[in-house]
N, C-alpha and C. Protein backbone atom coordinates (compact mmCIF):
# COMPACT_ATOMS: atom_id res chain seq x y z
N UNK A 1 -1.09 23.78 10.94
CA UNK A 1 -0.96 22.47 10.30
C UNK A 1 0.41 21.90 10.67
N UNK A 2 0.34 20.85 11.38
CA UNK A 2 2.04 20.16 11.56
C UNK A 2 2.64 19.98 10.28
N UNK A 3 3.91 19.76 10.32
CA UNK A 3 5.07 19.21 9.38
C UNK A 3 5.03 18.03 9.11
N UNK A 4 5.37 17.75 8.21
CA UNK A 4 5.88 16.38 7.58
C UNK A 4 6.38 15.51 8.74
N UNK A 5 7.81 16.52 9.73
CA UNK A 5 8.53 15.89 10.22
C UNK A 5 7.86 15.72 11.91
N UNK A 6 6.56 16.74 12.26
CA UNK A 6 6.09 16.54 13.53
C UNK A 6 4.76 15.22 13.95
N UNK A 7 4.51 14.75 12.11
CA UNK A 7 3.71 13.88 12.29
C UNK A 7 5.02 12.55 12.39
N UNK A 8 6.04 12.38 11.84
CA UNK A 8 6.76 11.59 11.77
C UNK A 8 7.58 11.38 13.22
N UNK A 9 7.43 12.08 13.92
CA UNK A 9 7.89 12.25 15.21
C UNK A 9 6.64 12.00 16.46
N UNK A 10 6.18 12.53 15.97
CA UNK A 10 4.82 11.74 16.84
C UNK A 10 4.39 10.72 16.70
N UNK A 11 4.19 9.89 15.97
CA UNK A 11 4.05 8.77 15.41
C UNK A 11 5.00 7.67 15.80
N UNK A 12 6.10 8.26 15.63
CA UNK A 12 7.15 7.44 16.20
C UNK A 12 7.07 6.77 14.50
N UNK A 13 7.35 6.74 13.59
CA UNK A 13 7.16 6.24 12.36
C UNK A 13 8.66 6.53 11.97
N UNK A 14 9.09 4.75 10.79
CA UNK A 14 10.07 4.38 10.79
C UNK A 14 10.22 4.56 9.21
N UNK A 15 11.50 4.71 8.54
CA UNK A 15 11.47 4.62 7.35
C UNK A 15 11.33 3.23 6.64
N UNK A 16 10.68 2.97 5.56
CA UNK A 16 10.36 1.70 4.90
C UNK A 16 11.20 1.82 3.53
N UNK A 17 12.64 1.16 3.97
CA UNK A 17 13.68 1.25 2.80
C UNK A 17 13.56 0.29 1.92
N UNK A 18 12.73 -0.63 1.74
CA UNK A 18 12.60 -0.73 0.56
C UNK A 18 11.24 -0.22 -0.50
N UNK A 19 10.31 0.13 0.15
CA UNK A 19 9.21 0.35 -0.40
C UNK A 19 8.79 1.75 -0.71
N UNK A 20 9.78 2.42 0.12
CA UNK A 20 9.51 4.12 -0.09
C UNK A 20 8.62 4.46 1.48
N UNK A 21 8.77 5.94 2.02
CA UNK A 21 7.51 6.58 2.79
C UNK A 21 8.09 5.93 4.11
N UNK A 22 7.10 6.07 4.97
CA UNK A 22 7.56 5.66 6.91
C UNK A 22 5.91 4.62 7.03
N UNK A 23 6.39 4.32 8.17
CA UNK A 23 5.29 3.06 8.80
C UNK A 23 5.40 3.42 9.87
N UNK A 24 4.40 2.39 10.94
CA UNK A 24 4.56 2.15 12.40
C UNK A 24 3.55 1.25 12.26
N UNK A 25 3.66 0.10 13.35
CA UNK A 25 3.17 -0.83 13.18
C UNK A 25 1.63 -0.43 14.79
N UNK A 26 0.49 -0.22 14.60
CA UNK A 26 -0.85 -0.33 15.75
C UNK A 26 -1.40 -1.09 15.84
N UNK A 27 -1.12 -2.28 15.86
CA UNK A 27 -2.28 -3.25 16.20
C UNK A 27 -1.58 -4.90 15.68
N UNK A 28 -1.73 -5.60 16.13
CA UNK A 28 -1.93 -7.04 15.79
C UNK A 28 -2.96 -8.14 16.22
N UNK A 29 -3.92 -9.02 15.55
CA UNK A 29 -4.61 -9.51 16.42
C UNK A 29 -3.91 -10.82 17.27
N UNK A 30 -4.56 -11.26 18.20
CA UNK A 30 -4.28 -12.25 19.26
C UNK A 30 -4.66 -13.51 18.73
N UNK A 31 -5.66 -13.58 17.71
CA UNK A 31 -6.40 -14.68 16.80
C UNK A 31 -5.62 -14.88 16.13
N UNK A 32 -5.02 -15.93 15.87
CA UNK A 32 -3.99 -16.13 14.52
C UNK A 32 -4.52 -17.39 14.10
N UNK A 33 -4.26 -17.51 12.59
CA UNK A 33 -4.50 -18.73 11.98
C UNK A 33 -3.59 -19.56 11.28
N UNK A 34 -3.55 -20.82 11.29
CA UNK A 34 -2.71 -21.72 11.06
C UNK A 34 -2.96 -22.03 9.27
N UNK A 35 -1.57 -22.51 8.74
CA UNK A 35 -1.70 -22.61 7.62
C UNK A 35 -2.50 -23.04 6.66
N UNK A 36 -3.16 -24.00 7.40
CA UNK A 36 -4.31 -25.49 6.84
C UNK A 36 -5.62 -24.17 5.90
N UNK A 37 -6.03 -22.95 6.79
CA UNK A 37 -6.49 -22.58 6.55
C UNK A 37 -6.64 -20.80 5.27
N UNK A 38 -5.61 -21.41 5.08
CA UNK A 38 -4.99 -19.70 4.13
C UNK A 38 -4.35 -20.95 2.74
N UNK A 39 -5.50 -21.26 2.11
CA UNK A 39 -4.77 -21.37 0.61
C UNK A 39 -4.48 -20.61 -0.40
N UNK A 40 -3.36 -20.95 -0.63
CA UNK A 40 -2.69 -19.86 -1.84
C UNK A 40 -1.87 -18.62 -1.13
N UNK A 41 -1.87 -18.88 0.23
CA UNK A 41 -0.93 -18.31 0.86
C UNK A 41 0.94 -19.07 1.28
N UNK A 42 2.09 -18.56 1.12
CA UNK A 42 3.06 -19.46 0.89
C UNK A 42 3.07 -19.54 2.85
N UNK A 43 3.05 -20.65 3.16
CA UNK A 43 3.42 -21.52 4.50
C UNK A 43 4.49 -21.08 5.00
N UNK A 44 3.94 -20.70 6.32
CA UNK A 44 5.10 -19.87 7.08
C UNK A 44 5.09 -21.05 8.47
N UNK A 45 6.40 -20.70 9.20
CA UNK A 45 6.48 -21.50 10.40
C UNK A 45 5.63 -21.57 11.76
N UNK A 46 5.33 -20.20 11.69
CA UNK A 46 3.92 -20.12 13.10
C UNK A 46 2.65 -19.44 12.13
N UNK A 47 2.09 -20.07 13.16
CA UNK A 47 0.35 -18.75 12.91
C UNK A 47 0.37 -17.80 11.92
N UNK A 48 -0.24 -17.15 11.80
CA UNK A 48 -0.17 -15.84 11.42
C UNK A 48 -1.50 -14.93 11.69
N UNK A 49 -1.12 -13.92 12.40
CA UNK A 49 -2.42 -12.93 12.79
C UNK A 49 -3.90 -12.79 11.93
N UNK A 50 -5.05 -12.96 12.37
CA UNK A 50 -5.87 -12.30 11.56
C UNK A 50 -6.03 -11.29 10.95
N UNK A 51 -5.28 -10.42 11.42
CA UNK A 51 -5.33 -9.33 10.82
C UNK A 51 -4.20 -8.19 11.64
N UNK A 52 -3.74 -7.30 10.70
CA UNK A 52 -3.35 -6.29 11.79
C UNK A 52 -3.17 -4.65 11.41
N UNK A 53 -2.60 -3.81 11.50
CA UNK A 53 -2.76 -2.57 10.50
C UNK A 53 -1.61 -1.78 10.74
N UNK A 54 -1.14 -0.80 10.15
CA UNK A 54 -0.07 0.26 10.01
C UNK A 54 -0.43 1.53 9.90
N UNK A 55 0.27 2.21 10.49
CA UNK A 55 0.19 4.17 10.10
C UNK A 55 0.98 4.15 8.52
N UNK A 56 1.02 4.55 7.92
CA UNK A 56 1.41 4.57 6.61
C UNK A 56 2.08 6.06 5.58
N UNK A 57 3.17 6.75 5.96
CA UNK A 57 3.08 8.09 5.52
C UNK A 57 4.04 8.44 4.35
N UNK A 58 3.41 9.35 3.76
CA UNK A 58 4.61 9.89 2.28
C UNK A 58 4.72 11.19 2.77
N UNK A 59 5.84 11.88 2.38
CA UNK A 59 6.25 13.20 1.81
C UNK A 59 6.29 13.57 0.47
N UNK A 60 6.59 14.59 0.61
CA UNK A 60 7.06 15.22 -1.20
C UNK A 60 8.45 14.77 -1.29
N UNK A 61 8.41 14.61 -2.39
CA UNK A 61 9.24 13.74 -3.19
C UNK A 61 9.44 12.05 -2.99
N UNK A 62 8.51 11.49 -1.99
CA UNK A 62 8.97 10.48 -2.18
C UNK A 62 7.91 9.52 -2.38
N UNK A 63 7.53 8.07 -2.87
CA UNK A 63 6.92 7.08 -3.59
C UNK A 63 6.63 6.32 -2.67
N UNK A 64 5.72 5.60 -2.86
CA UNK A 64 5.91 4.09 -2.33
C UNK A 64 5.72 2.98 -3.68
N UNK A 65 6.92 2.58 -3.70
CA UNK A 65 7.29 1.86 -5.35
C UNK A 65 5.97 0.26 -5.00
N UNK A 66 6.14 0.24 -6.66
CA UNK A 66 4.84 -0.82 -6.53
C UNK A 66 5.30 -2.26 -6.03
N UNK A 67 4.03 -2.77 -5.38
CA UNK A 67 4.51 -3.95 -4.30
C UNK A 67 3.39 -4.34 -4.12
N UNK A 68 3.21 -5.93 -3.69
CA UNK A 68 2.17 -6.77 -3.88
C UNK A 68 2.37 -7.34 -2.08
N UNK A 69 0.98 -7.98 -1.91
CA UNK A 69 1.34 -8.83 -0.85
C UNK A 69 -0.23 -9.93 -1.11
N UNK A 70 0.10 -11.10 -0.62
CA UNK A 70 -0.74 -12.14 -1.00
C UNK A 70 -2.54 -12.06 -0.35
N UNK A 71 -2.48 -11.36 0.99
CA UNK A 71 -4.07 -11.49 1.45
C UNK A 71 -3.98 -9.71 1.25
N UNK A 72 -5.49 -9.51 1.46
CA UNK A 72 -6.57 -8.22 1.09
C UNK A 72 -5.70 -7.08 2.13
N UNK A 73 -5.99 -5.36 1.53
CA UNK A 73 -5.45 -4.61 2.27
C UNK A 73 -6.91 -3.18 2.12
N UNK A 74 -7.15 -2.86 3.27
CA UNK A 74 -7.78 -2.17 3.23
C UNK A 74 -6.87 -0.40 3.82
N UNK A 75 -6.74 0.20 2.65
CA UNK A 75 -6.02 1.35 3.38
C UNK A 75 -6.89 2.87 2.98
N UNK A 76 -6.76 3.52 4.58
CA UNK A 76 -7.60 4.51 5.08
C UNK A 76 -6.86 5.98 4.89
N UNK A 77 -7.56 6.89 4.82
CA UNK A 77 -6.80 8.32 4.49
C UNK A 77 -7.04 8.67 5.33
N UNK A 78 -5.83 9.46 6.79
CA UNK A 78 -6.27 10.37 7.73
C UNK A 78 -6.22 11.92 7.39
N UNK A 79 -4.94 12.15 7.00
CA UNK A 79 -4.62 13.20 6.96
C UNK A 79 -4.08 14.23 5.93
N UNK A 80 -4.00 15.17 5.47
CA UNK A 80 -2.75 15.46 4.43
C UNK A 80 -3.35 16.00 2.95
N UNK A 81 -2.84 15.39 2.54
CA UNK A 81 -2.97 16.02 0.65
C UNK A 81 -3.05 14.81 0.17
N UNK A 82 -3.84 14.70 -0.95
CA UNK A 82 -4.28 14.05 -1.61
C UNK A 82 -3.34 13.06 -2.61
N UNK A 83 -3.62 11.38 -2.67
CA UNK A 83 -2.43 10.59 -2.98
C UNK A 83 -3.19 9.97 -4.37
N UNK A 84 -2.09 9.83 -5.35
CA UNK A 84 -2.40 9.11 -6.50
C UNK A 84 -1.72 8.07 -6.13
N UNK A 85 -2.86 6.64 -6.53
CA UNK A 85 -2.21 5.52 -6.21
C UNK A 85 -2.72 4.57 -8.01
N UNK A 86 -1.42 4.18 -8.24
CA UNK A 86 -1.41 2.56 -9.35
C UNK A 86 -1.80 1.65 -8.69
N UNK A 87 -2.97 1.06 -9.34
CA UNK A 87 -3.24 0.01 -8.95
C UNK A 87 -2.78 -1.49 -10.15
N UNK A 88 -2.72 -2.17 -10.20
CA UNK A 88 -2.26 -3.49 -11.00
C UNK A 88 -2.89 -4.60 -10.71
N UNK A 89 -4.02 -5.16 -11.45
CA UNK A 89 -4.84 -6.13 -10.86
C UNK A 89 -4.22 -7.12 -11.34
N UNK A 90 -4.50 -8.53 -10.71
CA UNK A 90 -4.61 -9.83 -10.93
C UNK A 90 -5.10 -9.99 -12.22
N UNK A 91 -4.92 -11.29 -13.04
CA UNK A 91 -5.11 -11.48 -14.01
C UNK A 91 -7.20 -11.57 -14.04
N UNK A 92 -7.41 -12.30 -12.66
CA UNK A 92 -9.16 -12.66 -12.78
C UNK A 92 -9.53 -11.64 -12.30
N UNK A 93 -9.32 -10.26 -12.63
CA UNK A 93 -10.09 -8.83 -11.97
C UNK A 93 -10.59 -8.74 -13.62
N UNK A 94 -11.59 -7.76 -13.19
CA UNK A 94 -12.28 -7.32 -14.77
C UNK A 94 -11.62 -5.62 -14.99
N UNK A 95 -11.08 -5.26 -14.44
CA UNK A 95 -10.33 -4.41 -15.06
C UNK A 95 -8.91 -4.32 -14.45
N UNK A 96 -8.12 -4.15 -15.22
CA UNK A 96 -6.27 -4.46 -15.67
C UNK A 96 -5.68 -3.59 -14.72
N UNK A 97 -6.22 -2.09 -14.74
CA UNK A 97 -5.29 -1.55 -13.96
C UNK A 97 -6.42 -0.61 -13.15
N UNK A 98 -5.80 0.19 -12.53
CA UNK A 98 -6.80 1.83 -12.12
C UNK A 98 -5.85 2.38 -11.44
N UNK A 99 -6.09 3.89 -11.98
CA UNK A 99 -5.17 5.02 -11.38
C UNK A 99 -6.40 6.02 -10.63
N UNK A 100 -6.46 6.00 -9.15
CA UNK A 100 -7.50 6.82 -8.86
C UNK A 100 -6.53 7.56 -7.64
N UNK A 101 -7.44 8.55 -7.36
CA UNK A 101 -7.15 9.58 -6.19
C UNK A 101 -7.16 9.46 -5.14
N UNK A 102 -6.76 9.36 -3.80
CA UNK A 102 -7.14 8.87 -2.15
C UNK A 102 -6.91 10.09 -1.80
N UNK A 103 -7.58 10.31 -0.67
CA UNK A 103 -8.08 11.53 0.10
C UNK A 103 -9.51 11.26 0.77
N UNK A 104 -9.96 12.59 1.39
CA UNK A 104 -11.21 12.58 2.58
C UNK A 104 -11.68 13.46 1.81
N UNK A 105 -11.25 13.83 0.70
CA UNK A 105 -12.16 15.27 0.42
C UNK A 105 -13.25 14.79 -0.86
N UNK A 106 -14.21 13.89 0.03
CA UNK A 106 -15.54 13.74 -0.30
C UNK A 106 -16.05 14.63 -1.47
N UNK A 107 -16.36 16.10 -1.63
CA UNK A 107 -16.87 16.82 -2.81
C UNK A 107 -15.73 16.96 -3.93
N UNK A 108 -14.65 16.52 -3.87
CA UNK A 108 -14.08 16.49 -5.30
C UNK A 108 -14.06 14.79 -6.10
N UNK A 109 -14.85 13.87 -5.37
CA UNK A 109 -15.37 12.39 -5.88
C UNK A 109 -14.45 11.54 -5.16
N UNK A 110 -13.31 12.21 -4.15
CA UNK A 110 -12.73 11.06 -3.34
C UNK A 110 -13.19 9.93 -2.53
N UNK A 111 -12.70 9.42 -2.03
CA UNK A 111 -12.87 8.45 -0.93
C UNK A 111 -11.97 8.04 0.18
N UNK A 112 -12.41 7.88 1.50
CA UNK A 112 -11.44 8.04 2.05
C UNK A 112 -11.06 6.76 2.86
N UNK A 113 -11.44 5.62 2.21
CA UNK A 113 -11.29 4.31 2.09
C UNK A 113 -11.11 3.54 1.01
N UNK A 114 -9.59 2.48 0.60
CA UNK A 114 -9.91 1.61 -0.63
C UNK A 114 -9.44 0.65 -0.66
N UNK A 115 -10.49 -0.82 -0.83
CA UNK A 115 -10.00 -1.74 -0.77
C UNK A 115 -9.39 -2.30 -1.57
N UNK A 116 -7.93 -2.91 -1.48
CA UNK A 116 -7.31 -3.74 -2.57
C UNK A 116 -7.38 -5.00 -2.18
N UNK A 117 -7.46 -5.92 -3.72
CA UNK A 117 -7.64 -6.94 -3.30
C UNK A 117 -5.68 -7.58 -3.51
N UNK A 118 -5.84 -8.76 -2.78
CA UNK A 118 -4.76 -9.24 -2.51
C UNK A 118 -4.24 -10.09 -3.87
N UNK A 119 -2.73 -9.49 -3.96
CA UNK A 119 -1.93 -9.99 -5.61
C UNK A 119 -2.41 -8.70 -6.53
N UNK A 120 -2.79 -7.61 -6.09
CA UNK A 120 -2.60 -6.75 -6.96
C UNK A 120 -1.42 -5.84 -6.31
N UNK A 121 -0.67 -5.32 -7.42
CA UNK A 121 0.89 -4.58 -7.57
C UNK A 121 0.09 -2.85 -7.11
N UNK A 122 0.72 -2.61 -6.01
CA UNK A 122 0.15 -1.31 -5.73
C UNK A 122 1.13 -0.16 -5.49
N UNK A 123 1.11 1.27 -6.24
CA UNK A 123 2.16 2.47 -6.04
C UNK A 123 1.31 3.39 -5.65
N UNK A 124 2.19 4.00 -4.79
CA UNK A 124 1.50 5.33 -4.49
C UNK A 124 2.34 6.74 -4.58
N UNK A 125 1.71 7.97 -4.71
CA UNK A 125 3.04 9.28 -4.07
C UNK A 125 1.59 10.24 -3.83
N UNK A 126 2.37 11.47 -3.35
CA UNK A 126 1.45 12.52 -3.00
C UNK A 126 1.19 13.63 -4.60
N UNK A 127 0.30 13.67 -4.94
CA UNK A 127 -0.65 14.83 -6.44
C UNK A 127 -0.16 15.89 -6.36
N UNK A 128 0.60 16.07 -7.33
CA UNK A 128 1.71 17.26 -7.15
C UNK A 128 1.17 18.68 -6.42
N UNK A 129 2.43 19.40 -5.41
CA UNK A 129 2.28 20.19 -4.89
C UNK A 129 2.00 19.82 -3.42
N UNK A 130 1.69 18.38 -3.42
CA UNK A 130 1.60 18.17 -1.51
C UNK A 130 2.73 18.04 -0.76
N UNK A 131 2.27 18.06 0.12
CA UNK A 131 3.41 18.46 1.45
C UNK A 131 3.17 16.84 2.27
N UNK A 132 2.20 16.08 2.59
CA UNK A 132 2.33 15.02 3.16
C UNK A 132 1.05 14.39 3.16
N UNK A 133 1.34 13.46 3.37
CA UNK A 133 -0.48 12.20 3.82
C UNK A 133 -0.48 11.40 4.62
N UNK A 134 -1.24 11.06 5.42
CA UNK A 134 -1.32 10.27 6.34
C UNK A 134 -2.38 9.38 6.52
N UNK A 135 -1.81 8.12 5.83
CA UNK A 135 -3.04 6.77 5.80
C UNK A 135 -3.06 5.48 6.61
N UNK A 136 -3.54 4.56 6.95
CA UNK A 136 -3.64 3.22 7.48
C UNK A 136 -3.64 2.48 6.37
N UNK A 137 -3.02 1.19 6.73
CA UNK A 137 -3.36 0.00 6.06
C UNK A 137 -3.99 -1.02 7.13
N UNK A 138 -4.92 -2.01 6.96
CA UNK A 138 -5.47 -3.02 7.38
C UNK A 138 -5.08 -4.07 6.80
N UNK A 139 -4.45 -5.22 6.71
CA UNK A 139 -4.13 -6.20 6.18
C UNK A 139 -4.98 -7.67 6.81
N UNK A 140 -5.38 -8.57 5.98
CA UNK A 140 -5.79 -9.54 6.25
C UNK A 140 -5.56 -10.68 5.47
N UNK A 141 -5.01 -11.67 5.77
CA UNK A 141 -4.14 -11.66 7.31
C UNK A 141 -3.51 -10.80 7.52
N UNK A 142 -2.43 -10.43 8.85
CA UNK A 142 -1.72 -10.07 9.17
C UNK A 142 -0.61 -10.25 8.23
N UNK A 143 -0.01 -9.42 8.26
CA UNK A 143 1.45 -9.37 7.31
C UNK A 143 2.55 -10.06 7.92
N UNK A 144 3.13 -10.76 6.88
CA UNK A 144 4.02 -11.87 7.02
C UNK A 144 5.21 -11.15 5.79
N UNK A 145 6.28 -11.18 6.04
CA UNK A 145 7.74 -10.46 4.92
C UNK A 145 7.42 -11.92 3.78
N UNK A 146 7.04 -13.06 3.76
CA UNK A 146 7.20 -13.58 3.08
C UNK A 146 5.73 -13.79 1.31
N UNK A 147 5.02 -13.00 1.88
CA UNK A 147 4.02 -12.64 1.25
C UNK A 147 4.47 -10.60 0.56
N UNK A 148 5.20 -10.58 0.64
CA UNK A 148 5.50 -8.89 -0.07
C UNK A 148 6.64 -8.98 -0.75
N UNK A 149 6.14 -8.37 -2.07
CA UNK A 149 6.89 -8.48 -3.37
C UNK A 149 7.16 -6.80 -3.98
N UNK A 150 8.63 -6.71 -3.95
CA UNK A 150 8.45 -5.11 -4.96
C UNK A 150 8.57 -5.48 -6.16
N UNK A 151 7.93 -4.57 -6.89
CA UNK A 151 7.31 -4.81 -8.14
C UNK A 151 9.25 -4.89 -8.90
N UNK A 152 9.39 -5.78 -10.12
CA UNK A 152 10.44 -5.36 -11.19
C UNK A 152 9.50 -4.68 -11.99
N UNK A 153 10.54 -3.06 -12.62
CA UNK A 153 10.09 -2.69 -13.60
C UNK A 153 9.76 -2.85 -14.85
N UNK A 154 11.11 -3.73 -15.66
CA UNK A 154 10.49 -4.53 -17.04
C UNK A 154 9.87 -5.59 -16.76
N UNK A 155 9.64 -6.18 -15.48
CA UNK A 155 8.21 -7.56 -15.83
C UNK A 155 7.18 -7.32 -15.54
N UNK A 156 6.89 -5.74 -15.08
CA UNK A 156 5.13 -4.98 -14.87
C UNK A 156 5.20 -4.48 -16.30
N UNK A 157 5.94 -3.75 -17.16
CA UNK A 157 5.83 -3.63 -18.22
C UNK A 157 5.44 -4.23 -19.27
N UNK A 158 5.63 -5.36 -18.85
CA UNK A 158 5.52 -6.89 -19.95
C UNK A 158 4.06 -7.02 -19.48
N UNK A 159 3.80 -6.94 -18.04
CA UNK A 159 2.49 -7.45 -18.02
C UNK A 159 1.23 -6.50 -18.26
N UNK A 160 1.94 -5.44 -18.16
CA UNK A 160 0.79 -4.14 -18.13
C UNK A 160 1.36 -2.72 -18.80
N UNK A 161 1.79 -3.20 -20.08
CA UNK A 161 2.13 -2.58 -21.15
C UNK A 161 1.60 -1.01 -21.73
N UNK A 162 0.16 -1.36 -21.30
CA UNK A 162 -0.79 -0.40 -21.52
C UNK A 162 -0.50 0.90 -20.45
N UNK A 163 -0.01 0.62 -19.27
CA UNK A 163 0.59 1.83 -18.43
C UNK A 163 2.13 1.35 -18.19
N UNK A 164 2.60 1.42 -19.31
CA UNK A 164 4.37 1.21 -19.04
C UNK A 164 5.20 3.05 -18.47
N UNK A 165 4.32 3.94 -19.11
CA UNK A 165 4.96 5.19 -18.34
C UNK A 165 4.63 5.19 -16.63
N UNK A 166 3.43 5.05 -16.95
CA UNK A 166 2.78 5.19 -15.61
C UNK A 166 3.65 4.10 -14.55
N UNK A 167 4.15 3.31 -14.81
CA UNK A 167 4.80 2.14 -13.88
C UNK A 167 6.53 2.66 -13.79
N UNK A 168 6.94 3.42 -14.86
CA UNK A 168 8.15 4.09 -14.57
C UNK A 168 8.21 4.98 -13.51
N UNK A 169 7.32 5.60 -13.47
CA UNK A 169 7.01 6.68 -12.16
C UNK A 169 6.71 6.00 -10.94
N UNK A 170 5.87 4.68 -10.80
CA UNK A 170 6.16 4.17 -9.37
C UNK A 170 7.07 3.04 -9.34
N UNK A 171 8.28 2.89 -9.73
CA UNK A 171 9.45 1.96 -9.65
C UNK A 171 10.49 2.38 -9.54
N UNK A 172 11.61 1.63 -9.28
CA UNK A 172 13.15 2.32 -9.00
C UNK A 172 14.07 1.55 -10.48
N UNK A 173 13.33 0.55 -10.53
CA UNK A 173 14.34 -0.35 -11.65
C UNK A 173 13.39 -1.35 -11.86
């Protein structure tokens, strides 16, 4: 089984200082779309990709603190140990929050695909005792810095009161 540090080296994967965990960026599309057509998205100066995706990795001990971004993210489990992720819905979702499991390991009720929808506050880390994970994100659109938000800790609290411990554990402040 490789290391933490031989997938991070192969990968060529970068640290993500504000969000917690490493990235690398695979793909962008060539299709991009102009603003006219992304409402409720904040207006950026060029195009922006249809879509594009990331390698996505944690270690032990470390988080990816909760963070929003404005269009849909579909993120995939390759590798590793199994990740607890916060989810934080939008106010028009029918349920408030969900804390579920990511992984491939199908017979314990995982899945090894999950879609979030876009404007929900999302944390993740590795289920105690793992050593590493290795997931994709799909974003649609393409990711733009001006659409990604890290979560504040007392104004997820205010809004989602009902998991105020649970939001201490994926935040820094």
């Amino acid at each position: 089984m490789p290391t933490p540090q031989n997938v991070i080296d192969w990968l060529k994967l970068q640290p993500n200082k504000d969000e917690g965990g490493f990235f690398a960026g695979t793909y962008t599309s060539s299709i991009n779309l102009p603003n006219s057509v992304l409402p409720g998205f904040p207006p950026v100066k060029s195009d922006r990709p249809l879509s594009d995706a990331i390698y996505y990795f944690l270690e032990s001990g470390s988080i990816s603190v909760l963070h929003k971004v404005t269009g849909d993210m579909v993120y995939h489990f390759y590798s590793g140990d199994p990740v607890q992720m916060l989810l934080l819905y939008p106010d028009n979702y029918p349920n408030r929050y969900e804390i579920c499991t990511f992984s491939n390991d199908l017979a314990a009720g995982a899945y090894p695909m999950k879609v979030i929808p876009g404007g929900t506050w999302l944390g993740s880390r590795l289920t105690p005792g793992g050593s590493y994970a290795l997931m994709g994100v799909t974003m649609a659109p393409g990711f733009n810095p001006v659409d990604y938000t890290i979560g504040n800790r007392k104004d997820l609290i205010k809004l989602y009161p009902e998991v105020s411990d649970t939001i201490l554990d994926f935040t820094h402040k």
